[in-house]
N, C-alpha and C. Protein backbone atom coordinates (compact mmCIF):
# COMPACT_ATOMS: atom_id res chain seq x y z
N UNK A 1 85.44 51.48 99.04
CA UNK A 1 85.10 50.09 99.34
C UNK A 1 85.58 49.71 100.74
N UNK A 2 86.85 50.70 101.59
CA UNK A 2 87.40 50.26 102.50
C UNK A 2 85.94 50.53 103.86
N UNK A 3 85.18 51.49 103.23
CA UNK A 3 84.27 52.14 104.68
C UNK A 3 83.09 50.88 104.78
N UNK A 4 83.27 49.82 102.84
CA UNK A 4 82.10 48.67 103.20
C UNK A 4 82.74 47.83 104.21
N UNK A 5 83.90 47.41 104.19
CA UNK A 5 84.37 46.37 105.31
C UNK A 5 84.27 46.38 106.57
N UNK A 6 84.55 47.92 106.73
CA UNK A 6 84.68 48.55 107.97
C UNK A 6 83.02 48.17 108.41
N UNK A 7 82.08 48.66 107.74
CA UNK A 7 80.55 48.64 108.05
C UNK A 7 80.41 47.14 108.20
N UNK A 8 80.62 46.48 107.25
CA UNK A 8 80.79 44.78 107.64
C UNK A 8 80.78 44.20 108.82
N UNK A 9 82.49 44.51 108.87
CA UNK A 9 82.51 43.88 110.38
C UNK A 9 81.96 44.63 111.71
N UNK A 10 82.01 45.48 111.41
CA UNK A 10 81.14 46.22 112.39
C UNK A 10 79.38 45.28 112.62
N UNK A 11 78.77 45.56 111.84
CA UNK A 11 77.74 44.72 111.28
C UNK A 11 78.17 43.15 112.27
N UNK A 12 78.88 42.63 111.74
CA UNK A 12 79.21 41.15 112.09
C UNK A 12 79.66 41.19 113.49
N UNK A 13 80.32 41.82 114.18
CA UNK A 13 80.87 41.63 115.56
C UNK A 13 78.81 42.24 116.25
N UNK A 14 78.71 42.93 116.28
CA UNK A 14 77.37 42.65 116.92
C UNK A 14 76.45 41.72 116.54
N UNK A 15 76.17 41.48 115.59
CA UNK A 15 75.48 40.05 115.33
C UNK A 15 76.11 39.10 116.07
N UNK A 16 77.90 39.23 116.49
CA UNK A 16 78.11 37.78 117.03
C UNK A 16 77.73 37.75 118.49
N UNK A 17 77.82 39.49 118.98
CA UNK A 17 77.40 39.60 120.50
C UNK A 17 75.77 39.60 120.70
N UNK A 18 75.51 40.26 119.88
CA UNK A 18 73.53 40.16 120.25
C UNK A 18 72.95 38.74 120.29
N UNK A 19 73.36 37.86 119.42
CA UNK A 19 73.05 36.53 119.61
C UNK A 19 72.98 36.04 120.67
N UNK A 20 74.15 36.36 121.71
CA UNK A 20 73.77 35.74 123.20
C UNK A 20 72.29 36.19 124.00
N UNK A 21 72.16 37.71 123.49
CA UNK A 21 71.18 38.59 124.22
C UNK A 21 69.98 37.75 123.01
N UNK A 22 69.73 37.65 122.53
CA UNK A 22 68.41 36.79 121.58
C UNK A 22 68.14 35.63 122.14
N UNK A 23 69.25 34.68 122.23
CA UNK A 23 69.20 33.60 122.75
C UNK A 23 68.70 33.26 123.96
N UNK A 24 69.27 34.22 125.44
CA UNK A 24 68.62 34.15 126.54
C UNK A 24 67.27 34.82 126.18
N UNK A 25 66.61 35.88 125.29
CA UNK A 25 65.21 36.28 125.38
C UNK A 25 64.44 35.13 124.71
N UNK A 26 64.52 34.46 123.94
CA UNK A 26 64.04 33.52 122.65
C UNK A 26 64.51 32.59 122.85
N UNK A 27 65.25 31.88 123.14
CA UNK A 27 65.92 30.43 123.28
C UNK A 27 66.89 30.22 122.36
N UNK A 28 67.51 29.25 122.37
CA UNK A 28 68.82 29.04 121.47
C UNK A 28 68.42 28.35 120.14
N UNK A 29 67.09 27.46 120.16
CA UNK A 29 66.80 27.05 118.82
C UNK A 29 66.12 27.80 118.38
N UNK A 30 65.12 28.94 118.66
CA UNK A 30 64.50 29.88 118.31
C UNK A 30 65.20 31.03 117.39
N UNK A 31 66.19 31.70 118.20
CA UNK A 31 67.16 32.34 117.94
C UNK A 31 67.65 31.80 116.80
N UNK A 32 68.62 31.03 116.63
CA UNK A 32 69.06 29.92 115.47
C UNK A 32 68.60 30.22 114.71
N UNK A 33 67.12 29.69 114.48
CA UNK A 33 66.27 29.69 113.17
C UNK A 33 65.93 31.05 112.76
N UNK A 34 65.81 31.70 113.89
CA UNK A 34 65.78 32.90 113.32
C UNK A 34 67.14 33.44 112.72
N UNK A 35 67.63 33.29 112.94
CA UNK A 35 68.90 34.12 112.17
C UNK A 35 69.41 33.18 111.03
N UNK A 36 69.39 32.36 111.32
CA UNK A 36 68.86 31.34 110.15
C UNK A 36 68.29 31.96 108.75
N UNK A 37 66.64 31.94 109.28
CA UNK A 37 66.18 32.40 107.77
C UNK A 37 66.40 33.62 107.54
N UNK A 38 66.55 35.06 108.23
CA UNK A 38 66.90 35.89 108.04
C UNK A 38 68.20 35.87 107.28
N UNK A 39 69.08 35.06 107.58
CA UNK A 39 70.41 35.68 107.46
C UNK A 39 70.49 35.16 105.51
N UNK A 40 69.53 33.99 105.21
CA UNK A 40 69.27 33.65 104.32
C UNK A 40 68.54 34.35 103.14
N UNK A 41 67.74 34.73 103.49
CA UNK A 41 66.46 35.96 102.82
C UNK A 41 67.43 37.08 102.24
N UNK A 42 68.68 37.65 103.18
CA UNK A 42 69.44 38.59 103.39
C UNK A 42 70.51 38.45 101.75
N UNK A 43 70.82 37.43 102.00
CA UNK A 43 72.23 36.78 101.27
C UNK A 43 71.26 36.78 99.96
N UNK A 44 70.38 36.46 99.57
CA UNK A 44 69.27 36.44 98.42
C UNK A 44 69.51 37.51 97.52
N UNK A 45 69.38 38.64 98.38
CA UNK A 45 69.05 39.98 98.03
C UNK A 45 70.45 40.90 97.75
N UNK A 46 71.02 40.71 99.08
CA UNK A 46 72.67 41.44 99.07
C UNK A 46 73.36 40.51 97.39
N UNK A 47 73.42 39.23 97.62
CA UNK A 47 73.71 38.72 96.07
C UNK A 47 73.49 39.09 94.45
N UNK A 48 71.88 40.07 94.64
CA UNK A 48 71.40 40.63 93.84
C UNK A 48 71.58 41.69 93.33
N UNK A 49 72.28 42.61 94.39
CA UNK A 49 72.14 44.26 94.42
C UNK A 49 73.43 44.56 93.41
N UNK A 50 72.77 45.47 92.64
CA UNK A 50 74.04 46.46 92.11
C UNK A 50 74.89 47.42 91.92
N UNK A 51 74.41 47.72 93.43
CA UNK A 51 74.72 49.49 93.56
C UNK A 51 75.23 49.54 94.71
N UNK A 52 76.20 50.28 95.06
CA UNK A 52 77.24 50.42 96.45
C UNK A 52 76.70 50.87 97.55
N UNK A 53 75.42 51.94 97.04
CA UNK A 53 74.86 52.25 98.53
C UNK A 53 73.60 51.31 99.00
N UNK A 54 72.99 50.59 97.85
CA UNK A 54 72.57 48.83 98.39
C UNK A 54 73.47 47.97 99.00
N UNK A 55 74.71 47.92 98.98
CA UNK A 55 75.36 46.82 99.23
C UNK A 55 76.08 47.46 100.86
N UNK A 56 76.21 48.88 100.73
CA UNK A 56 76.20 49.26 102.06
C UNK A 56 75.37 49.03 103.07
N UNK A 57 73.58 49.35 102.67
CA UNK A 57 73.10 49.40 103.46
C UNK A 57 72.84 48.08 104.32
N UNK A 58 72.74 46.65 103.25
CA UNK A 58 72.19 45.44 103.07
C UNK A 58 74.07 44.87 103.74
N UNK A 59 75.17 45.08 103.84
CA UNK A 59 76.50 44.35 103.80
C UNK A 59 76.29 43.99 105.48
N UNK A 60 76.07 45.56 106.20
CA UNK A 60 76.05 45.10 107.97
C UNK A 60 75.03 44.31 108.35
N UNK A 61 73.93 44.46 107.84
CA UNK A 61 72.84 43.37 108.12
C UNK A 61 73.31 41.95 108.02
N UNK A 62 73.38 41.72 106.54
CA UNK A 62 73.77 40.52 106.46
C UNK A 62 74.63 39.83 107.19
N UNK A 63 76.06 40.42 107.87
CA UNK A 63 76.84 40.18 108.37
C UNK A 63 76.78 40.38 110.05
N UNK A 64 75.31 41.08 110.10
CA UNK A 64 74.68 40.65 111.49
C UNK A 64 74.30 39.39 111.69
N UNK A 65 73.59 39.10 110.59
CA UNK A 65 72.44 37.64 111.60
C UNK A 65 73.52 36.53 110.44
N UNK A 66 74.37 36.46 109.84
CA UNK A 66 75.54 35.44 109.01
C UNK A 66 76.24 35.44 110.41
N UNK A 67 77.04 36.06 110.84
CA UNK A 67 77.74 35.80 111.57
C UNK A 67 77.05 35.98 113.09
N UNK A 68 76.41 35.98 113.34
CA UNK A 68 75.20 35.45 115.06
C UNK A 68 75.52 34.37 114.56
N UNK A 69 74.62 33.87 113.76
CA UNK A 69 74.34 32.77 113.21
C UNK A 69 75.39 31.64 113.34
N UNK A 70 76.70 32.38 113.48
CA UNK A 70 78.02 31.18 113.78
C UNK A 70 78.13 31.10 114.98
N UNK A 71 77.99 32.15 115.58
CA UNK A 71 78.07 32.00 117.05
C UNK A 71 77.01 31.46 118.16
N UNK A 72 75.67 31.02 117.66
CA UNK A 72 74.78 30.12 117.97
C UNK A 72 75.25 28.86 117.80
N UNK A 73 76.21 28.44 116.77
CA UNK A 73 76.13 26.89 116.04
C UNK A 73 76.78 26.11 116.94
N UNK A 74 77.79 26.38 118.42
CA UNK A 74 78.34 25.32 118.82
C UNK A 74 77.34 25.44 119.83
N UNK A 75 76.56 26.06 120.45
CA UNK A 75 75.52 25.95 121.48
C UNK A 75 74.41 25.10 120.93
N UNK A 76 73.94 25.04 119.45
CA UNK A 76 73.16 24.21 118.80
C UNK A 76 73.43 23.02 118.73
N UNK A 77 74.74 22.64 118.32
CA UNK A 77 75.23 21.66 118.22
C UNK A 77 75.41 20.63 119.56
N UNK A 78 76.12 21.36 120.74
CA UNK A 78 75.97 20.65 121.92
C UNK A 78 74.84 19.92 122.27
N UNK A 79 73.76 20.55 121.87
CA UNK A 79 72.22 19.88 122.52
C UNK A 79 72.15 19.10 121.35
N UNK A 80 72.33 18.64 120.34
CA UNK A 80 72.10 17.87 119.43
C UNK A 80 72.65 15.89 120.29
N UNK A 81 73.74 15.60 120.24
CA UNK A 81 74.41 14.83 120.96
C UNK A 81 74.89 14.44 121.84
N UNK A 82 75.07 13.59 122.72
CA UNK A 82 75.23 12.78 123.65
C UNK A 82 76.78 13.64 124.41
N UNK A 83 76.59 13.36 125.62
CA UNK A 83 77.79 14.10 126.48
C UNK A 83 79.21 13.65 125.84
N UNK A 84 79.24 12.21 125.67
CA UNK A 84 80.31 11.18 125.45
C UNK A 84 80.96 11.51 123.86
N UNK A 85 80.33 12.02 123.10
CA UNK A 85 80.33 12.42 121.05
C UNK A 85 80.40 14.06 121.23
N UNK A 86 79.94 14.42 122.36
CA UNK A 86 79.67 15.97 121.84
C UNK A 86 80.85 16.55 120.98
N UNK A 87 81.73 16.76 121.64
CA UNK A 87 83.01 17.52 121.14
C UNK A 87 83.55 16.88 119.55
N UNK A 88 83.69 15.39 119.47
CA UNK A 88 83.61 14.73 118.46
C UNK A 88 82.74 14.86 117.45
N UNK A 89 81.44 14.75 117.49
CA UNK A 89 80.61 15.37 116.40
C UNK A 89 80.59 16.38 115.92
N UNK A 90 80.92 17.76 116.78
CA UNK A 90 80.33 19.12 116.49
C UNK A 90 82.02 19.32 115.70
N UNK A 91 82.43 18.64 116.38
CA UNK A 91 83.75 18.66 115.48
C UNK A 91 83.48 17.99 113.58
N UNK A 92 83.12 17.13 113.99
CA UNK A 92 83.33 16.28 112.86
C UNK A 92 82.33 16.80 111.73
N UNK A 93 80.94 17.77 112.16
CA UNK A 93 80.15 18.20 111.36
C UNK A 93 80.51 19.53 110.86
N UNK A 94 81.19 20.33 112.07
CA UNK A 94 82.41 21.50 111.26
C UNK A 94 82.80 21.68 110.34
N UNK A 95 83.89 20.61 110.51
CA UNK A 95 84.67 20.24 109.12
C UNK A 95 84.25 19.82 107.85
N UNK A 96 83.17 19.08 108.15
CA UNK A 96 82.41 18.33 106.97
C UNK A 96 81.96 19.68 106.45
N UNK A 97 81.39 20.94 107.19
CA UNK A 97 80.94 22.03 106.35
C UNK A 97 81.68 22.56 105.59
N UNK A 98 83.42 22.45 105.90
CA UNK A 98 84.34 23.28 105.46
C UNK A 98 85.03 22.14 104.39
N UNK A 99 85.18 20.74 104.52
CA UNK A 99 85.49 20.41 103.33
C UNK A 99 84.19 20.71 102.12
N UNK A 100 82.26 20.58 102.60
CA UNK A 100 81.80 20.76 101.59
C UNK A 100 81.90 22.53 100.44
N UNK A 101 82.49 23.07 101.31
CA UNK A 101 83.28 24.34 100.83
C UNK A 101 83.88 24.15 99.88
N UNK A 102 84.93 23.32 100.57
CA UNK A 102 86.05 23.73 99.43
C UNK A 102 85.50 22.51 98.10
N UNK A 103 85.23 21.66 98.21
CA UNK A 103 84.80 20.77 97.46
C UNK A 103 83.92 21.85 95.79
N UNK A 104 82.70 22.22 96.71
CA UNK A 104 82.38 23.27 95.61
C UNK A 104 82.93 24.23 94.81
N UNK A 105 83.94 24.54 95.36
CA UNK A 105 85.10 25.80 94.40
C UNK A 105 85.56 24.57 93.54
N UNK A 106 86.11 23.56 93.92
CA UNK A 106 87.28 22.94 93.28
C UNK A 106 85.95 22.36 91.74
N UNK A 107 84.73 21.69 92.35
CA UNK A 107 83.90 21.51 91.34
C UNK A 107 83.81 22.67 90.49
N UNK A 108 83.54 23.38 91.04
CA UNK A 108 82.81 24.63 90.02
C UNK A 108 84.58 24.83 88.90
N UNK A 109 85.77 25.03 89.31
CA UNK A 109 86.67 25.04 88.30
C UNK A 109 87.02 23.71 87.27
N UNK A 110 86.20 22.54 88.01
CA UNK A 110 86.47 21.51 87.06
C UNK A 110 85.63 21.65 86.19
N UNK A 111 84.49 21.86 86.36
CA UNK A 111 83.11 22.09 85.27
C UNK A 111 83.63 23.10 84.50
N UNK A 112 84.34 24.20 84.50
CA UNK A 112 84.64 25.37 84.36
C UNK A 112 85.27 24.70 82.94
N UNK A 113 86.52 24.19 83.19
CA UNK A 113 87.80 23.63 82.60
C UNK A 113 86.84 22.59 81.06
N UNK A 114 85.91 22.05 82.35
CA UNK A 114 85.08 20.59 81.01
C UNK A 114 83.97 21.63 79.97
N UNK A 115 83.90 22.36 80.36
CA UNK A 115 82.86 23.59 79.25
C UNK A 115 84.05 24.28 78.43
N UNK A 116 84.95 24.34 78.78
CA UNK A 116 85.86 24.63 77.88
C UNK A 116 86.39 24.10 76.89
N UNK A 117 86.62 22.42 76.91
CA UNK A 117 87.15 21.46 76.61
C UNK A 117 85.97 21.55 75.36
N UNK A 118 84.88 21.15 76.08
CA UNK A 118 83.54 20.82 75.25
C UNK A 118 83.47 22.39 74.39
N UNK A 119 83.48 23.52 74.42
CA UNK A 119 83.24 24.22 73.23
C UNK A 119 84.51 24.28 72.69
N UNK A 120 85.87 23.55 72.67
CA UNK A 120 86.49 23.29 71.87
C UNK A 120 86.26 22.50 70.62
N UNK A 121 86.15 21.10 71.56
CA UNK A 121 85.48 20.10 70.51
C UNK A 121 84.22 20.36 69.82
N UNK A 122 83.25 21.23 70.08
CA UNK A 122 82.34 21.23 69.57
C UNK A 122 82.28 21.86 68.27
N UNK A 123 83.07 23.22 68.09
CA UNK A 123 83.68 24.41 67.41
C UNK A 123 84.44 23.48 66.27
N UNK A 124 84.77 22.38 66.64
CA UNK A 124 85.73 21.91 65.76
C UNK A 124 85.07 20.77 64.41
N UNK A 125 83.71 19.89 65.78
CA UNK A 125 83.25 19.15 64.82
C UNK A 125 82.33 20.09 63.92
N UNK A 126 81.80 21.42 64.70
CA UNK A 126 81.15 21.69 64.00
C UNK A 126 81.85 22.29 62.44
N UNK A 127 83.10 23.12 62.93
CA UNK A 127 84.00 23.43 61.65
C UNK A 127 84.12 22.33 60.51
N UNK A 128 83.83 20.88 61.17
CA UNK A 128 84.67 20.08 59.90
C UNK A 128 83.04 19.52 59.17
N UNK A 129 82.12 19.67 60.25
CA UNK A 129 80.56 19.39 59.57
C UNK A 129 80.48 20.40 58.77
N UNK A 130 80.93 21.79 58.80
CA UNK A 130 80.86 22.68 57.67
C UNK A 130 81.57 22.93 56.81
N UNK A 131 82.54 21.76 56.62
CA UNK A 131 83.38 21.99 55.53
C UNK A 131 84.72 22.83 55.63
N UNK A 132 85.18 23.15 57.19
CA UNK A 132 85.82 24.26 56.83
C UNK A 132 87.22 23.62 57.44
N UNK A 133 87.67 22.42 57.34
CA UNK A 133 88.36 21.53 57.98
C UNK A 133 89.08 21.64 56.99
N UNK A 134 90.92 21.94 56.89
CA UNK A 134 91.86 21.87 56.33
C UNK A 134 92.00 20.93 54.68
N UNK A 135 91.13 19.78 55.50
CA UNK A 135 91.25 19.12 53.78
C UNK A 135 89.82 19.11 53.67
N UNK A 136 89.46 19.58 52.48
CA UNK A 136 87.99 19.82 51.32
C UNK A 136 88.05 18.82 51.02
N UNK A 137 87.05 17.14 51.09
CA UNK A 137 87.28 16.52 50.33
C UNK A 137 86.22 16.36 48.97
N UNK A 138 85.33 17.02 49.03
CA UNK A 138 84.69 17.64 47.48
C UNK A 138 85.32 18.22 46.41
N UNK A 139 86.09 19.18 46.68
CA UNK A 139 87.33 19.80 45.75
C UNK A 139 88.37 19.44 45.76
N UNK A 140 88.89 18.23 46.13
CA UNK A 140 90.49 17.86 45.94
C UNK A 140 91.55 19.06 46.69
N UNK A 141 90.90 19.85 46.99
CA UNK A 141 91.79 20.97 47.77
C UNK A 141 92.59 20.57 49.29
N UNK A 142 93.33 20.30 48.78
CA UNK A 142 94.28 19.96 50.41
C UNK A 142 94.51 21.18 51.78
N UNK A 143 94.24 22.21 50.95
CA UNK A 143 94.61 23.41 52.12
C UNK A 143 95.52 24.11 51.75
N UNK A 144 96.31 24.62 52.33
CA UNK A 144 97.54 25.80 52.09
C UNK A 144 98.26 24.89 52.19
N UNK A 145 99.96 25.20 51.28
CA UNK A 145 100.95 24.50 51.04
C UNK A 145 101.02 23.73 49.57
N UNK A 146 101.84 23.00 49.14
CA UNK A 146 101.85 22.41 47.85
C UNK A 146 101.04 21.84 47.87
N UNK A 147 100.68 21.09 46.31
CA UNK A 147 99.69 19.66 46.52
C UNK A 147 100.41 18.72 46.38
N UNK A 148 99.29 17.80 46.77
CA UNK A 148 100.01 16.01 47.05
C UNK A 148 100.28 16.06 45.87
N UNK A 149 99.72 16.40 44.56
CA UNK A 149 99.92 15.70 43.02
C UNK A 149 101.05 16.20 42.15
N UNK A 150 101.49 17.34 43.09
CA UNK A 150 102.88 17.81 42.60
C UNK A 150 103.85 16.94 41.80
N UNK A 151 103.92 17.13 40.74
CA UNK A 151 104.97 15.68 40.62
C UNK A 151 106.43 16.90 40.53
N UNK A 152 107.13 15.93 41.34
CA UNK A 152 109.18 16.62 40.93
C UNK A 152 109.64 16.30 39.77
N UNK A 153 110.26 17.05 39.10
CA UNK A 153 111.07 16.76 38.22
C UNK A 153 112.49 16.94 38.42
N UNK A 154 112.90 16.28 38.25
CA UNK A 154 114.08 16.43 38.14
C UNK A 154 115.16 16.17 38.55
């Protein structure tokens, strides 16, 4: 698995340098989009694969035009906004990508936690809709342990 990383970043450090060379042949929004949908189409498929020498072949690609693809985004971003916001926005839309990051992990373990919760409760009403709830109240059967009608003597 260590020779996929290796192929990875390998993969990814030229995607981050060829991007300049795309960009001056194609333009910077051209470029973009292209690595854009590529890098998208890519992630589709690499997500799919189940086999190590798929994920080899498909890991440097992906991590070609994924990571170009970052190294286009502050040149994209500059032409988006005003001289006076630039640095401020491209900033501020950064981050917004990286809190919507983390936001999604933290969702996905809360949903995680509430599907849990819920086939608790569910397991349970359904146990006591079937009768199988500690006290029987058709048979007077209380469950394991003495009964209530025990009388003491003595």
């Amino acid at each position: 698995m260590a020779g996929l990383l290796v192929a990875m970043n390998v993969g990814g450090w030229l995607g981050y340098v060829m991007y300049g060379y795309f960009s001056d042949r194609l333009g910077r929004r051209r470029s973009f989009v292209t690595y854009l949908i590529v890098a998208s189409v890519l992630v589709f498929f690499y997500g799919r694969a189940r086999s190590v020498p798929v994920l080899l072949v498909l890991g440097p690609v992906v991590a070609f035009f994924s990571t170009g693809l970052f190294s286009g985004f502050g040149a994209i971003v500059a032409e988006l906004y005003p001289t006076g916001i630039r640095a401020a926005a491209g900033g501020f839309i950064f981050n917004i990508g990286r809190v919507g990051s983390a936001a999604r992990a933290a969702a996905h373990r809360v949903a995680r936690a509430a599907q849990r919760v819920w086939h608790r409760v569910r397991h349970h009403v359904r146990g006591a809709a079937a009768g199988r709830a500690d006290v029987d109240l058709d048979s007077g059967n209380e469950g394991p342990g003495p009964s209530i009608n025990t009388k003491r003597e003595g």
